[in-house]
PDB file of N, CA and C in Angstrom:
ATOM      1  N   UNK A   1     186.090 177.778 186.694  1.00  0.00           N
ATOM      2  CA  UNK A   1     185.703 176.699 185.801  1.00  0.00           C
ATOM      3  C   UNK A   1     186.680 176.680 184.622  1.00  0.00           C
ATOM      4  N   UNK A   2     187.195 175.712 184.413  1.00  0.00           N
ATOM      5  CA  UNK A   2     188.051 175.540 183.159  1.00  0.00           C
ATOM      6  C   UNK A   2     187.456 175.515 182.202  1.00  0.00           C
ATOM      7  N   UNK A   3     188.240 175.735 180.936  1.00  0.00           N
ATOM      8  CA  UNK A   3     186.976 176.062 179.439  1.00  0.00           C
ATOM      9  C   UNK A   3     186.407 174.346 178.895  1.00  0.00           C
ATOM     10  N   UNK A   4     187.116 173.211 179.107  1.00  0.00           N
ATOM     11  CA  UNK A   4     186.622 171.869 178.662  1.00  0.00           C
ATOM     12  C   UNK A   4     185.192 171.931 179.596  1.00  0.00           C
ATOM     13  N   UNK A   5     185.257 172.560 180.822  1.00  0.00           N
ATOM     14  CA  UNK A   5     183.646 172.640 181.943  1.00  0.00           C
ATOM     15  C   UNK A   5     182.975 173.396 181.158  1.00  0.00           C
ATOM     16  N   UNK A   6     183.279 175.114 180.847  1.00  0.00           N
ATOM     17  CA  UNK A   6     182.648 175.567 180.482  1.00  0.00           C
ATOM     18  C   UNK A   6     182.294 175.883 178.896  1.00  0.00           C
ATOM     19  N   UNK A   7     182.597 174.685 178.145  1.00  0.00           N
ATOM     20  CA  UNK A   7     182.684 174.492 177.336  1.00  0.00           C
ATOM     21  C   UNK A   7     181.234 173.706 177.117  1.00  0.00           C
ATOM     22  N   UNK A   8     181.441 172.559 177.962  1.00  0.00           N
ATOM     23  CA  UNK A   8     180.313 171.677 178.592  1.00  0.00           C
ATOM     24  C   UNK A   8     179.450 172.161 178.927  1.00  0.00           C
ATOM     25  N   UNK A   9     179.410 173.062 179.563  1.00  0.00           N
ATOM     26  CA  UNK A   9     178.390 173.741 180.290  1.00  0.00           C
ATOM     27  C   UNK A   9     177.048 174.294 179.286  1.00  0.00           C
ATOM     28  N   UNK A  10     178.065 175.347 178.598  1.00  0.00           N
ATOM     29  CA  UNK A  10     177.420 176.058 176.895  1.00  0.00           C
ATOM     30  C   UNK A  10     177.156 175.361 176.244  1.00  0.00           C
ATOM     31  N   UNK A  11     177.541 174.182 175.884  1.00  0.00           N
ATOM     32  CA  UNK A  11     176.545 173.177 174.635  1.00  0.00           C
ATOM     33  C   UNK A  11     175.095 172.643 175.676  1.00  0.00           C
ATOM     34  N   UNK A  12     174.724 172.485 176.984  1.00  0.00           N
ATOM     35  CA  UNK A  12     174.037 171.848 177.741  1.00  0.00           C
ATOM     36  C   UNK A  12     173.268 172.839 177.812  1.00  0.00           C
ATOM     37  N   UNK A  13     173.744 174.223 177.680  1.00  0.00           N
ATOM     38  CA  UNK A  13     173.015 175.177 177.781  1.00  0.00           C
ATOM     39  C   UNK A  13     172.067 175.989 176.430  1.00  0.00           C
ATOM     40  N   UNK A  14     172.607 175.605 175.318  1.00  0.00           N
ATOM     41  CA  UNK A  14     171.855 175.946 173.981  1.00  0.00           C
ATOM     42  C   UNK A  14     171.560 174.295 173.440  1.00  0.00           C
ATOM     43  N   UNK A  15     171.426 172.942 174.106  1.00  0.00           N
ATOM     44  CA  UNK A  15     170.827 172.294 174.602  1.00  0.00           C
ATOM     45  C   UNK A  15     169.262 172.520 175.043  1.00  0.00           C
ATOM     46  N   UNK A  16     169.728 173.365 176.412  1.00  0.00           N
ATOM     47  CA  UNK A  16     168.002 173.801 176.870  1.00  0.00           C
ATOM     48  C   UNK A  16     167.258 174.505 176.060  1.00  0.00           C
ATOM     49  N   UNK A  17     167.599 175.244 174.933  1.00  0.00           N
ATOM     50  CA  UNK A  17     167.870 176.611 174.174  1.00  0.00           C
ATOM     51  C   UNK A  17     166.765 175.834 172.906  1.00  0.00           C
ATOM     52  N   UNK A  18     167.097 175.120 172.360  1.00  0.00           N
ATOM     53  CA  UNK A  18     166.877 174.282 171.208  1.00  0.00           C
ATOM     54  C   UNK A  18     165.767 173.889 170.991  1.00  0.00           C
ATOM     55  N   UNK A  19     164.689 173.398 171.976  1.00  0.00           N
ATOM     56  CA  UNK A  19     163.276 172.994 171.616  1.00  0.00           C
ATOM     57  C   UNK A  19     162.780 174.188 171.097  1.00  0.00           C
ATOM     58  N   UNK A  20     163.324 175.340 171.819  1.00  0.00           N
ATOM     59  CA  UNK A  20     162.249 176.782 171.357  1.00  0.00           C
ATOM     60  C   UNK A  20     162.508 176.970 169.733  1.00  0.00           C
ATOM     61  N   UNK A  21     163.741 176.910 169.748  1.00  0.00           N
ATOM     62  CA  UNK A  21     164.158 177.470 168.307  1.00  0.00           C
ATOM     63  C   UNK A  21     163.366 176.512 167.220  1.00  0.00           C
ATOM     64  N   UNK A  22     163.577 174.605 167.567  1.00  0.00           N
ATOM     65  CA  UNK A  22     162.666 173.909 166.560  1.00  0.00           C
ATOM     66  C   UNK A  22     161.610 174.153 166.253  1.00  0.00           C
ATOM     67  N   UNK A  23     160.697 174.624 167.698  1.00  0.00           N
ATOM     68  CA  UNK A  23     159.346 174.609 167.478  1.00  0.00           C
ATOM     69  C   UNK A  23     158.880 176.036 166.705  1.00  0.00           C
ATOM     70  N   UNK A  24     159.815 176.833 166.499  1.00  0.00           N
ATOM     71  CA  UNK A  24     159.404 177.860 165.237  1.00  0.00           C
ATOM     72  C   UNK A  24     160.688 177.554 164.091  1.00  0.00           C
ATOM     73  N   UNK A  25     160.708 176.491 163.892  1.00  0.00           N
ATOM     74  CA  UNK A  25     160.643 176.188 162.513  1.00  0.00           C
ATOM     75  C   UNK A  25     162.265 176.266 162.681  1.00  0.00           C
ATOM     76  N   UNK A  26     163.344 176.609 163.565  1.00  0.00           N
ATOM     77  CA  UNK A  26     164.691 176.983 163.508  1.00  0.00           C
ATOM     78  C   UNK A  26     165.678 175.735 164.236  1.00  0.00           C
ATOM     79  N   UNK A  27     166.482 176.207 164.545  1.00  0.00           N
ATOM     80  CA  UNK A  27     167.509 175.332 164.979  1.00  0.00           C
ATOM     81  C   UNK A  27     169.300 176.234 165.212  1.00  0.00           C
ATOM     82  N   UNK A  28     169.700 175.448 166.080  1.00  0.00           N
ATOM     83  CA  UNK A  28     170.891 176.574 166.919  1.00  0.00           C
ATOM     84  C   UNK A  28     172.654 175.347 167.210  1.00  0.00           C
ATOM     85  N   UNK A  29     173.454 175.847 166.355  1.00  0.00           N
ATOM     86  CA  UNK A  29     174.909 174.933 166.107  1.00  0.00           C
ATOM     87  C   UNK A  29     175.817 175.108 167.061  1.00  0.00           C
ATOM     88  N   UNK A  30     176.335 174.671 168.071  1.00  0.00           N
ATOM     89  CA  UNK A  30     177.693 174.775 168.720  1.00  0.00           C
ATOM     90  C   UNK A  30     178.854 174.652 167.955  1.00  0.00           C
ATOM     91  N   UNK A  31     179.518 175.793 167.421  1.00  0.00           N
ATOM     92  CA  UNK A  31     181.101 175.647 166.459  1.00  0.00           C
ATOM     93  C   UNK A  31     181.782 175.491 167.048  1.00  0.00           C
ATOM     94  N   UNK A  32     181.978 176.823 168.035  1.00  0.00           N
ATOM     95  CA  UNK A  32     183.078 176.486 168.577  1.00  0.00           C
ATOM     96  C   UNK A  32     183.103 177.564 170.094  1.00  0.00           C
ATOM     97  N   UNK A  33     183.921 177.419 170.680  1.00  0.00           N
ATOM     98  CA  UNK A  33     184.306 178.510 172.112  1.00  0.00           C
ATOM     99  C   UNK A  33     186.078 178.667 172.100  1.00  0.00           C
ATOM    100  N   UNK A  34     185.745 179.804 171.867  1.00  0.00           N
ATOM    101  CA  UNK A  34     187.281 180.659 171.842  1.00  0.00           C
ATOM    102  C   UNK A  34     187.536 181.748 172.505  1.00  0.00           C
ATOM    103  N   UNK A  35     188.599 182.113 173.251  1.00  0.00           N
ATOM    104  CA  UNK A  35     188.585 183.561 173.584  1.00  0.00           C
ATOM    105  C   UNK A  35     187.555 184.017 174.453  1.00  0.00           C
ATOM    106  N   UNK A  36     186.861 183.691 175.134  1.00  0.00           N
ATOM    107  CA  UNK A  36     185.435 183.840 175.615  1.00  0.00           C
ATOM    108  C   UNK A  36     184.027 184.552 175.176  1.00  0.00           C
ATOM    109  N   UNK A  37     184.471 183.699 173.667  1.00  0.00           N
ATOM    110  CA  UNK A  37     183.473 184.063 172.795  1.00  0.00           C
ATOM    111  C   UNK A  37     182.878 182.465 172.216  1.00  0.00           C
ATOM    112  N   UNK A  38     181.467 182.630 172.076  1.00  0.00           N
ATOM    113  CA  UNK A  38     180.610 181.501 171.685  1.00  0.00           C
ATOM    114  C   UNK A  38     180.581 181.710 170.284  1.00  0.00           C
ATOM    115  N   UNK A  39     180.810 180.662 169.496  1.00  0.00           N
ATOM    116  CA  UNK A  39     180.423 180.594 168.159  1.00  0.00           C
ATOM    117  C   UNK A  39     179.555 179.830 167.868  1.00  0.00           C
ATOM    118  N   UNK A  40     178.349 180.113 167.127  1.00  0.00           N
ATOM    119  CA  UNK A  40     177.554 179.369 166.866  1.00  0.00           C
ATOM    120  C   UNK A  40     176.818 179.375 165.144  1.00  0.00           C
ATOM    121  N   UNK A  41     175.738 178.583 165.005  1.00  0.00           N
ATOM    122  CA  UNK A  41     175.699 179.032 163.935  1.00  0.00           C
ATOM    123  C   UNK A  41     174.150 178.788 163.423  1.00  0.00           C
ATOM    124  N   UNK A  42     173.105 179.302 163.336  1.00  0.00           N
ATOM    125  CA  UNK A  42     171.522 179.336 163.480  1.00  0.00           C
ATOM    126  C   UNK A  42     171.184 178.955 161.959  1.00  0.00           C
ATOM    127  N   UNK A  43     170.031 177.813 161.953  1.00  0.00           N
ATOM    128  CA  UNK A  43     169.982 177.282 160.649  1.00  0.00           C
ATOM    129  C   UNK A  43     168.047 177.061 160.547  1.00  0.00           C
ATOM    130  N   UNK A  44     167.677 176.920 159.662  1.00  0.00           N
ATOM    131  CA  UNK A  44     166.066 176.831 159.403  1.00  0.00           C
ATOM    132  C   UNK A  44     165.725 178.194 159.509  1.00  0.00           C
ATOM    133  N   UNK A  45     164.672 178.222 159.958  1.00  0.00           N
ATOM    134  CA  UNK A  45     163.883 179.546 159.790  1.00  0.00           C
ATOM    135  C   UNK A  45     164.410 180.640 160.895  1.00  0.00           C
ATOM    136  N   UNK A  46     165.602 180.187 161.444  1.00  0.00           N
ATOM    137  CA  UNK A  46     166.155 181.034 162.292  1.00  0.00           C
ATOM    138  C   UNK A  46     167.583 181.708 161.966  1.00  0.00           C
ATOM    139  N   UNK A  47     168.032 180.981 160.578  1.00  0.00           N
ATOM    140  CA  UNK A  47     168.856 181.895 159.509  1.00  0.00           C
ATOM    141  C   UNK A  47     168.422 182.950 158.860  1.00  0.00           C
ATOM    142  N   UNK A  48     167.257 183.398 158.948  1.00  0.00           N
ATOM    143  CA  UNK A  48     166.872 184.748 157.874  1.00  0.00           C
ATOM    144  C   UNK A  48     166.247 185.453 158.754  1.00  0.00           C
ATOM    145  N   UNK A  49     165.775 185.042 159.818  1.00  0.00           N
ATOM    146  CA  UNK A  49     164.705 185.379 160.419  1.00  0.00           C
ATOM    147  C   UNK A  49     164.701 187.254 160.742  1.00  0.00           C
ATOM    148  N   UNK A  50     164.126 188.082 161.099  1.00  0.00           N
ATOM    149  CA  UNK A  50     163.882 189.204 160.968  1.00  0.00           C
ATOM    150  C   UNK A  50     164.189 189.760 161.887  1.00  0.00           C
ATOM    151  N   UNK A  51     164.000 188.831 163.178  1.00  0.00           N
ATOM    152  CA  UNK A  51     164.156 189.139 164.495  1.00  0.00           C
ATOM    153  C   UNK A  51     165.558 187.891 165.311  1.00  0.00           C
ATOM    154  N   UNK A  52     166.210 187.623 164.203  1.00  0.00           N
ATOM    155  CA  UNK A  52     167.509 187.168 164.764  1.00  0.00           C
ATOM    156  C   UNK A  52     168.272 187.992 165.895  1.00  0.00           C
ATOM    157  N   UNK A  53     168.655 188.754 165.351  1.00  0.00           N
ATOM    158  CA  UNK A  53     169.263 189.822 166.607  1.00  0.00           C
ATOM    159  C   UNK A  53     168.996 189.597 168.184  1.00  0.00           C
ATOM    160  N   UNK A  54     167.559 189.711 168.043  1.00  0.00           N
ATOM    161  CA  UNK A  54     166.686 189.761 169.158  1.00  0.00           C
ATOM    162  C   UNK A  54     167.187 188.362 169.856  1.00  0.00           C
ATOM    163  N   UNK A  55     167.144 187.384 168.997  1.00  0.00           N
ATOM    164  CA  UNK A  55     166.910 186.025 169.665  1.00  0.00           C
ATOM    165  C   UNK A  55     168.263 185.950 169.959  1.00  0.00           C
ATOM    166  N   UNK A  56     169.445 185.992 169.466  1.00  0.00           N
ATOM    167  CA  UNK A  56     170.787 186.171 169.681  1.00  0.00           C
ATOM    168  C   UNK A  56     171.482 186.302 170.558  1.00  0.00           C
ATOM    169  N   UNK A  57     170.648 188.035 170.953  1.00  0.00           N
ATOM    170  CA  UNK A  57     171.276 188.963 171.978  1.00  0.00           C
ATOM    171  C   UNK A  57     170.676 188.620 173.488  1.00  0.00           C
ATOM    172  N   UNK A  58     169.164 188.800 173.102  1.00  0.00           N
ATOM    173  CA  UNK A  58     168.470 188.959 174.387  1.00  0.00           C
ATOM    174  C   UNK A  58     167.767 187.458 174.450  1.00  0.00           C
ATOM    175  N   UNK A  59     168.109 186.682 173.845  1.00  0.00           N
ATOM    176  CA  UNK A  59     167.902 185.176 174.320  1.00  0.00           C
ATOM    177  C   UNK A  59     168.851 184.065 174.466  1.00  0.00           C
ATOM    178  N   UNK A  60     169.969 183.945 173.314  1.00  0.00           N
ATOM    179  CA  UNK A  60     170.456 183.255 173.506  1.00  0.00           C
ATOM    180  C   UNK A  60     171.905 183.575 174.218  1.00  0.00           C
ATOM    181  N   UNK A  61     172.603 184.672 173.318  1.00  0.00           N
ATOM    182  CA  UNK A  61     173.512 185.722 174.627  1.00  0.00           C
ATOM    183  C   UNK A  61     173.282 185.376 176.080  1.00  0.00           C
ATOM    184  N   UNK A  62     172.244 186.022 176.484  1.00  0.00           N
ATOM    185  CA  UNK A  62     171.899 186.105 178.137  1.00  0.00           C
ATOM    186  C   UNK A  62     171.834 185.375 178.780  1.00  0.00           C
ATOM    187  N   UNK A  63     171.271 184.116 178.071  1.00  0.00           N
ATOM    188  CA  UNK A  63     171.156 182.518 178.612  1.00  0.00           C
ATOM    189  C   UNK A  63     172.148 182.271 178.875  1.00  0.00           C
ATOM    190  N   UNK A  64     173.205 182.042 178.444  1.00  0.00           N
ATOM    191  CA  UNK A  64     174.436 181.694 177.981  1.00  0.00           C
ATOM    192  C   UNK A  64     175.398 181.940 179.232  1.00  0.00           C
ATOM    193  N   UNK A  65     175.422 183.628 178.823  1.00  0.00           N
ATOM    194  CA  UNK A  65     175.876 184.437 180.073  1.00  0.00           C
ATOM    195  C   UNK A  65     175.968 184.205 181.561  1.00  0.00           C
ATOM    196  N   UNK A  66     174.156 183.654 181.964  1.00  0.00           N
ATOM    197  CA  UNK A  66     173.568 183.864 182.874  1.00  0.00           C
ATOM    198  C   UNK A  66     174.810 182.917 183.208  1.00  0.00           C
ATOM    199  N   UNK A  67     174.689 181.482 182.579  1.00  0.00           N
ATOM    200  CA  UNK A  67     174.942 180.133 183.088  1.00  0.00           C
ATOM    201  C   UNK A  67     176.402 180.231 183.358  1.00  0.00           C
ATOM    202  N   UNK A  68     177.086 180.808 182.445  1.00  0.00           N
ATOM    203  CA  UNK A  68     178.413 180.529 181.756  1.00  0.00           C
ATOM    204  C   UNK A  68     179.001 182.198 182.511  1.00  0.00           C
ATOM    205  N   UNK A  69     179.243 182.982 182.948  1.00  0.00           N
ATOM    206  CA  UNK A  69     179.720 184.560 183.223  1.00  0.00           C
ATOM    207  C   UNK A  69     180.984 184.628 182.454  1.00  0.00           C
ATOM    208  N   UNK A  70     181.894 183.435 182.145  1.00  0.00           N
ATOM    209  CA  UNK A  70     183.380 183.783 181.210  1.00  0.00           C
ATOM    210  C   UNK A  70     182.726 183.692 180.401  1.00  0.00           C
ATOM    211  N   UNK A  71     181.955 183.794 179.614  1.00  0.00           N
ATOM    212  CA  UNK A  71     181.404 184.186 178.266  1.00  0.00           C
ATOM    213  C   UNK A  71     181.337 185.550 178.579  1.00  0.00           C
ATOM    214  N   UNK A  72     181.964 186.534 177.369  1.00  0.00           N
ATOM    215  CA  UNK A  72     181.762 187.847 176.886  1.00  0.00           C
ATOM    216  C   UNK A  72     181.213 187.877 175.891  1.00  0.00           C
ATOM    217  N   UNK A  73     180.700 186.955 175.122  1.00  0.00           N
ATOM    218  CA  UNK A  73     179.385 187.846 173.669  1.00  0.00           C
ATOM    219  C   UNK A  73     179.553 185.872 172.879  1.00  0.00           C
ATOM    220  N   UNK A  74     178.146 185.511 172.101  1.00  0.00           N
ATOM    221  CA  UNK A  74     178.154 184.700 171.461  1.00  0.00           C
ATOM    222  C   UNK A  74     177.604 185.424 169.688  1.00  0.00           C
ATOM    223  N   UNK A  75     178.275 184.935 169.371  1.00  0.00           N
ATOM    224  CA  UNK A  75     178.532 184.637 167.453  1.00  0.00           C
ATOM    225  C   UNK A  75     178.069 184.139 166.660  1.00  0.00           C
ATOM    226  N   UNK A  76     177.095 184.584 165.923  1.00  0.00           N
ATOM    227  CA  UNK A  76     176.572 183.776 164.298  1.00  0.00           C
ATOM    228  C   UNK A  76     177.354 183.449 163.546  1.00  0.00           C
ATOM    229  N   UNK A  77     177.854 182.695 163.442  1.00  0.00           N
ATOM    230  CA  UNK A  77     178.740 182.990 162.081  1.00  0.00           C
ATOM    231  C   UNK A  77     178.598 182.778 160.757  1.00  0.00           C
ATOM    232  N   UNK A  78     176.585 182.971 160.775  1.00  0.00           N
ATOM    233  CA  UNK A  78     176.553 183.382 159.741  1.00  0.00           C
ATOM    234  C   UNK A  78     176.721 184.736 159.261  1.00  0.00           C
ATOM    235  N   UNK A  79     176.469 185.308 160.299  1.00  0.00           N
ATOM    236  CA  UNK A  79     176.823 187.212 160.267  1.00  0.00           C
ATOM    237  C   UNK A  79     178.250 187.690 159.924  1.00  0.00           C
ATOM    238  N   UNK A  80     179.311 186.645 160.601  1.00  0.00           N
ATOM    239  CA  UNK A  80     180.538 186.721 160.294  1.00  0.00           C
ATOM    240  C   UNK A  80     181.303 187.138 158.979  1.00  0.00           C
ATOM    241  N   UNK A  81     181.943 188.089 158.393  1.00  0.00           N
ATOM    242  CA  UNK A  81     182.624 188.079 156.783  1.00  0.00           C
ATOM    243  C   UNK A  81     183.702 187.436 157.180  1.00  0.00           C
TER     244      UNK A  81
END
């Protein structure tokens, strides 16, 4: 898959991703895809949230992954310095 597909692919995919995050109060940004890394960027109640990590790694990561396999790791960048 070329990255403009799987590029496509990952926004369609934190797309599916997105009702969950609204309906607790959050919301989830496509920045950018580089390097086979997802950048993204989590806003509402899913910027502070306590259990970001969690949702990150073992939800939105994996999703991602599942769909996408040239993905190696996705990015907050609010976590980013």
């Amino acid at each position: 898959m070329d990255k403009k597909k799987q590029e496509t692919r990952i926004k369609e995919v934190i797309n599916s991703i997105r009702p969950y995050l609204v309906n607790d109060g959050g919301d989830v940004e496509f920045v950018k895809y580089e390097d086979n890394i997802v950048y993204i960027k989590m806003m509402g109640a899913c910027s502070n949230c306590n259990v970001l990590d969690i949702t990150l790694k073992d939800g939105i990561e994996s999703t991602i992954i599942e769909e996408v396999p040239e993905v190696k790791e996705v990015v907050n960048i609010n976590t980013v310095d």
